[in-house]
C-alpha atoms as a PDB file:
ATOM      1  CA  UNK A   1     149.790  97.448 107.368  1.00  0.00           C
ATOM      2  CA  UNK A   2     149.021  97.071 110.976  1.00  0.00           C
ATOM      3  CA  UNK A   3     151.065  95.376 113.905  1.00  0.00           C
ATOM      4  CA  UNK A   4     150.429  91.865 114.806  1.00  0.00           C
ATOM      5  CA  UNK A   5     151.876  91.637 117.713  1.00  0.00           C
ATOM      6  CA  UNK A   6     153.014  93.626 121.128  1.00  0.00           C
ATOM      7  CA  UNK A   7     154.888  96.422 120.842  1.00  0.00           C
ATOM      8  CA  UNK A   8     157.812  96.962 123.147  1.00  0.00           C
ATOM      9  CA  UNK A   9     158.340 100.700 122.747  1.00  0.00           C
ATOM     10  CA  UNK A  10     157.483 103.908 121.020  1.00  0.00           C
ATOM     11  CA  UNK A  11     159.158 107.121 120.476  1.00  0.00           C
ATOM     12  CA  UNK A  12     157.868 110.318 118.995  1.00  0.00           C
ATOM     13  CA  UNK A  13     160.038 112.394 116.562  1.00  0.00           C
ATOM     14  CA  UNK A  14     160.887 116.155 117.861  1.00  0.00           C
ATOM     15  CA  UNK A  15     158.232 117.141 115.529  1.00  0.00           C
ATOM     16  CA  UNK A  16     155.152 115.061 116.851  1.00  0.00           C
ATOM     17  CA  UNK A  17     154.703 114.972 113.295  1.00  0.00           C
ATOM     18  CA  UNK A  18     155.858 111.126 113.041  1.00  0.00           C
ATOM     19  CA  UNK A  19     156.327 108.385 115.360  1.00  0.00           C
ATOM     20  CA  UNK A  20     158.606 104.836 115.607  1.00  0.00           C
ATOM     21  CA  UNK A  21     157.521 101.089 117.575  1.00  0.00           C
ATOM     22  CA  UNK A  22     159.295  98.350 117.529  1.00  0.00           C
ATOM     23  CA  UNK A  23     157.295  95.210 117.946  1.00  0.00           C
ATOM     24  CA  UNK A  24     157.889  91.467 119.502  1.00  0.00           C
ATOM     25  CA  UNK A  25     157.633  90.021 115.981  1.00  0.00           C
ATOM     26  CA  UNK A  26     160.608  91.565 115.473  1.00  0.00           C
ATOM     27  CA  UNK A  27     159.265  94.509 112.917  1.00  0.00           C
ATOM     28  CA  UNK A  28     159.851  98.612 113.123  1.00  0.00           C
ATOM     29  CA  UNK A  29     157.748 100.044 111.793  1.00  0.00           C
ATOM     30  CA  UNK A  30     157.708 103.927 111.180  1.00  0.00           C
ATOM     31  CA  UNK A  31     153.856 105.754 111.372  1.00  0.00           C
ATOM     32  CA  UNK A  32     152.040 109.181 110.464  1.00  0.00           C
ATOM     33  CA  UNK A  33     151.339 110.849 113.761  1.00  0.00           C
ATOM     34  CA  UNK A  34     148.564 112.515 111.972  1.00  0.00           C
ATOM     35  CA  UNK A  35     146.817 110.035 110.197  1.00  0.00           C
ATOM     36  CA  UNK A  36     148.524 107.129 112.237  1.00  0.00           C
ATOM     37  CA  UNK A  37     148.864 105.077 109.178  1.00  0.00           C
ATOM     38  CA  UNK A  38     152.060 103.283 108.901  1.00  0.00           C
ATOM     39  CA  UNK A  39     154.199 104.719 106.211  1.00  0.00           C
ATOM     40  CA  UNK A  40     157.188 102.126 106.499  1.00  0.00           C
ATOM     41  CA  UNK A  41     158.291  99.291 107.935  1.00  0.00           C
ATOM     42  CA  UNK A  42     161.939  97.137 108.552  1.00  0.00           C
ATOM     43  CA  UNK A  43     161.186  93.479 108.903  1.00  0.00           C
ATOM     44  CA  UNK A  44     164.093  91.847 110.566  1.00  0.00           C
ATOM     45  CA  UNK A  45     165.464  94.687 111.863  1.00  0.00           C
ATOM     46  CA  UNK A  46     167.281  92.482 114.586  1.00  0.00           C
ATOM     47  CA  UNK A  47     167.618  90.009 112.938  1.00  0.00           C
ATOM     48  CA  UNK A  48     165.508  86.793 114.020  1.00  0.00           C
ATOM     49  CA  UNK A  49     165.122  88.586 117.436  1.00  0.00           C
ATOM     50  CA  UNK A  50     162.122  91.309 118.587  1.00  0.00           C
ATOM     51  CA  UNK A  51     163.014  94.530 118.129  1.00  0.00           C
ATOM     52  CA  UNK A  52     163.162  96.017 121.535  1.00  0.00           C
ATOM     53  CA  UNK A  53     163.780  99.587 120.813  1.00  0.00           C
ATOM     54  CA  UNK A  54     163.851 102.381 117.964  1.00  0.00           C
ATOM     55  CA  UNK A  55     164.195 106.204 117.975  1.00  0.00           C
ATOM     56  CA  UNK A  56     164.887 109.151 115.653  1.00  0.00           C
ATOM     57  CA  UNK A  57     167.910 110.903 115.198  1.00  0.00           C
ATOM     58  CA  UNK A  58     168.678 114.606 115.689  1.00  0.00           C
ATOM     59  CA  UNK A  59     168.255 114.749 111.660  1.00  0.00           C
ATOM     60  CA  UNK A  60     164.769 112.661 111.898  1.00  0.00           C
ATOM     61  CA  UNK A  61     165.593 109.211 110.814  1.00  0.00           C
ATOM     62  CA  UNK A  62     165.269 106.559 112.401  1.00  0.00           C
ATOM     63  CA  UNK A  63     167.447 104.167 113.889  1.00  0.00           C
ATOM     64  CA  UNK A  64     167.293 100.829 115.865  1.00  0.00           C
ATOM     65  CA  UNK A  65     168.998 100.370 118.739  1.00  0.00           C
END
């Protein structure tokens, strides 16, 4: 599970231990920072649009914006 297209932004969690993109095709998609394997991903997350931006929350999830 890979991305197929250009990513518009990452973010690091506080941790290091995880980070977040969000992609032009319009998937987030949530990644290991130590084995930078991706461990989950929201298709859709806006909807037909790209997804221009994600980040993690004080708690560590994540959340689109």
């Amino acid at each position: 599970m890979g991305v197929n297209s250009a990513i518009n932004q990452v973010r690091y969690s506080s941790t290091g231990g995880m980070y977040v993109t969000a992609s032009k095709d319009g998937v987030i998609r949530l990644w290991d920072g130590v084995t930078a394997s991706c461990v989950r991903s929201i298709d859709g997350a806006h909807g037909a649009a790209e997804a221009t931006s994600a980040n993690f929350t004080k708690d560590q999830r994540v959340g689109n914006l």
